[in-house]
C-alpha atoms as a PDB file:
ATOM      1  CA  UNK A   1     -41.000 -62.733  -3.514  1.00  0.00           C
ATOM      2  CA  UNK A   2     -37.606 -62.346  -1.994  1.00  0.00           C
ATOM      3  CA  UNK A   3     -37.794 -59.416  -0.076  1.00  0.00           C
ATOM      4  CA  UNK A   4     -33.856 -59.544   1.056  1.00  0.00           C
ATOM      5  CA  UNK A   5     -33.338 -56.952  -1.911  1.00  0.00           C
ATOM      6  CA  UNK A   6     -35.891 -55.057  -0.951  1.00  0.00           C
ATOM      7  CA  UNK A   7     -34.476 -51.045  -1.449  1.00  0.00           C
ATOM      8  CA  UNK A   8     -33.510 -52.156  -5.180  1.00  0.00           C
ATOM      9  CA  UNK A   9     -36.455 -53.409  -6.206  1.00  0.00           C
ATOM     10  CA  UNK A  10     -37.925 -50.067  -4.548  1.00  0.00           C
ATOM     11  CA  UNK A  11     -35.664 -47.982  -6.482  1.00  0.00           C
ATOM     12  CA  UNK A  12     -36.367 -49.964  -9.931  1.00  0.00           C
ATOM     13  CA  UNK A  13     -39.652 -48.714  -9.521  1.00  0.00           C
ATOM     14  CA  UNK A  14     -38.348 -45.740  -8.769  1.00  0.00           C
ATOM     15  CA  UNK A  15     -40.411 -44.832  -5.785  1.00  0.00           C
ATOM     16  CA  UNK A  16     -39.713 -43.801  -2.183  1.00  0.00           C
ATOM     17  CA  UNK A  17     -39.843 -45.619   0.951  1.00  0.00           C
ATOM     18  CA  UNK A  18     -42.747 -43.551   2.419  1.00  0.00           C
ATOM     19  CA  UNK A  19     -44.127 -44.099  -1.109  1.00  0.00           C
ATOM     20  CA  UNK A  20     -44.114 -48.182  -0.465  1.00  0.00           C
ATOM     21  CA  UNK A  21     -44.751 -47.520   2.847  1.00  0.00           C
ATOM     22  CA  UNK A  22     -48.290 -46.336   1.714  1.00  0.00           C
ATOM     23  CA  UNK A  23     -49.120 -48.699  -0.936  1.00  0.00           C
ATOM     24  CA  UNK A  24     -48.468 -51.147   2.035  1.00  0.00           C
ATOM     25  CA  UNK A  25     -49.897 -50.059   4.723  1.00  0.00           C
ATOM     26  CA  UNK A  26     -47.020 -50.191   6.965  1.00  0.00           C
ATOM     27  CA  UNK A  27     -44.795 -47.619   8.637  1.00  0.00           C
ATOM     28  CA  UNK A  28     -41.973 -45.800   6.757  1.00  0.00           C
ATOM     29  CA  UNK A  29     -39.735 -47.280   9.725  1.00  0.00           C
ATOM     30  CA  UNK A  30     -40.978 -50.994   8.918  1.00  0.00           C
ATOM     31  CA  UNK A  31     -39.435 -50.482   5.035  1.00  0.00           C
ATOM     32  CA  UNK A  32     -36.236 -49.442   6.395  1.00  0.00           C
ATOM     33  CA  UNK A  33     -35.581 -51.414   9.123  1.00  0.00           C
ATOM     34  CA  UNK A  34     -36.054 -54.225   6.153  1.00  0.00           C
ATOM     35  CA  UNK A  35     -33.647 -52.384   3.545  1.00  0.00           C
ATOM     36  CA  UNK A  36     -31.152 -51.002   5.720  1.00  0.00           C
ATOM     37  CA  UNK A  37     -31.152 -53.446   8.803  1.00  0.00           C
ATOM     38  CA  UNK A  38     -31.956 -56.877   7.386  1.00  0.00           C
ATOM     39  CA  UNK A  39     -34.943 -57.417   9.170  1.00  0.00           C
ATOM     40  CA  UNK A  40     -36.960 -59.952   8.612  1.00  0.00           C
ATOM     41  CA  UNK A  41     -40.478 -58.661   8.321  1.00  0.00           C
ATOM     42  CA  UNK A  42     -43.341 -60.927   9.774  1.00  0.00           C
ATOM     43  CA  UNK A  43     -46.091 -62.846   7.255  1.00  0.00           C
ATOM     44  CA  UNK A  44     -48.761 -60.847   7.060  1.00  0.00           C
ATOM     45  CA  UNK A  45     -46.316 -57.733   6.884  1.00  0.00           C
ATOM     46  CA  UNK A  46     -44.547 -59.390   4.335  1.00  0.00           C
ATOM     47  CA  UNK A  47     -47.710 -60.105   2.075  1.00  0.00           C
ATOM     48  CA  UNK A  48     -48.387 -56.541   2.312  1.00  0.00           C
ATOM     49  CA  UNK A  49     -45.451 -55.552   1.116  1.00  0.00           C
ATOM     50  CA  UNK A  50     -45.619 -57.724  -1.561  1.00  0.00           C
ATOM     51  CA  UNK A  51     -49.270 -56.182  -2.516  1.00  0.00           C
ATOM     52  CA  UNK A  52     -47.639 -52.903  -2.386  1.00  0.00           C
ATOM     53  CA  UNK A  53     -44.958 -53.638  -4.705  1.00  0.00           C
ATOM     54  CA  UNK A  54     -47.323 -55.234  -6.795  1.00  0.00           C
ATOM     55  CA  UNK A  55     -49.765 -52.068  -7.075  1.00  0.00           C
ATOM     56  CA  UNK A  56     -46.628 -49.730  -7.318  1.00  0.00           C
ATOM     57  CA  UNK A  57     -45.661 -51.460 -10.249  1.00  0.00           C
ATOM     58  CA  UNK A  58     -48.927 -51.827 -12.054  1.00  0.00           C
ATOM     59  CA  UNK A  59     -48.609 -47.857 -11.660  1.00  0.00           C
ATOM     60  CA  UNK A  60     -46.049 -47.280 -12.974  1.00  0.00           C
ATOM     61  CA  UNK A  61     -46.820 -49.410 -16.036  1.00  0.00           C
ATOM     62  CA  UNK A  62     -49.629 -47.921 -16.477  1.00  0.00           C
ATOM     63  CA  UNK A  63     -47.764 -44.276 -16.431  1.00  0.00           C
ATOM     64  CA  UNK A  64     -45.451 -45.756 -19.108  1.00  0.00           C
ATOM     65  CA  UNK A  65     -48.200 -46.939 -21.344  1.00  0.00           C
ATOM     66  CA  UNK A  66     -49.706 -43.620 -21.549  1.00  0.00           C
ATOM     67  CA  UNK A  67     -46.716 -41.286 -22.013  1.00  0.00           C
ATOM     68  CA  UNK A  68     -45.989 -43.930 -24.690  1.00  0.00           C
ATOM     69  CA  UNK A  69     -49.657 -43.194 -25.925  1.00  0.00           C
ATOM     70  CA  UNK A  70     -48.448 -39.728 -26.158  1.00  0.00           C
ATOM     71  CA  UNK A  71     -45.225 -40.348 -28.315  1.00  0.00           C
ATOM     72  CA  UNK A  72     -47.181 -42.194 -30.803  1.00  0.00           C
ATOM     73  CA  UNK A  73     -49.727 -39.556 -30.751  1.00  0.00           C
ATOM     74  CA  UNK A  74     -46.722 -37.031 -31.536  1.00  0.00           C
ATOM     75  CA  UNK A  75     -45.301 -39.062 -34.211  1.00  0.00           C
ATOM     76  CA  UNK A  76     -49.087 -39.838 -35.730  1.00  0.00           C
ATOM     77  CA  UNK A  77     -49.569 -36.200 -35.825  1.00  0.00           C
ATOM     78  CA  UNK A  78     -46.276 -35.310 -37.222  1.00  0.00           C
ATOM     79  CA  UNK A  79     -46.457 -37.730 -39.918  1.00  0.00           C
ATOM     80  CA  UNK A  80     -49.960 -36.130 -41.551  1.00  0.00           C
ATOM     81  CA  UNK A  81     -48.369 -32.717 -41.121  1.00  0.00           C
END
């Protein structure tokens, strides 16, 4: 994963940099001295980062699937009333 993008792929998940910075297990100041200084983060940093993105995103699928569950829960009970 190219990580030189880093803040928008962040953002497209819509989640903050303490947020990643969690899911990582690296400092808040490690994300944005990549985003906002072009820092090159280190292997083993990098893969973590990666991992984070990774479980940030499965997240946030998941959060879509269910408030889609919901909608079509809505529209199921709408249609029998």
């Amino acid at each position: 994963m190219d990580l030189s993008d880093l803040k928008n792929i962040r953002q497209q998940l819509d989640v903050t940099q303490r947020d990643l910075a969690d899911a990582s297990g690296v400092s808040k100041l490690t994300i944005l001295s990549i985003e906002s200084r072009g820092r090159k983060p280190i292997p083993s940093t990098r893969k973590k980062i990666e991992i984070g993105l990774e479980k940030l995103a499965k997240e946030k699928a998941q959060r879509q699937a269910n408030i889609a569950a919901v909608v079509r829960g809505m529209q199921y009970d709408a249609d029998l009333a």
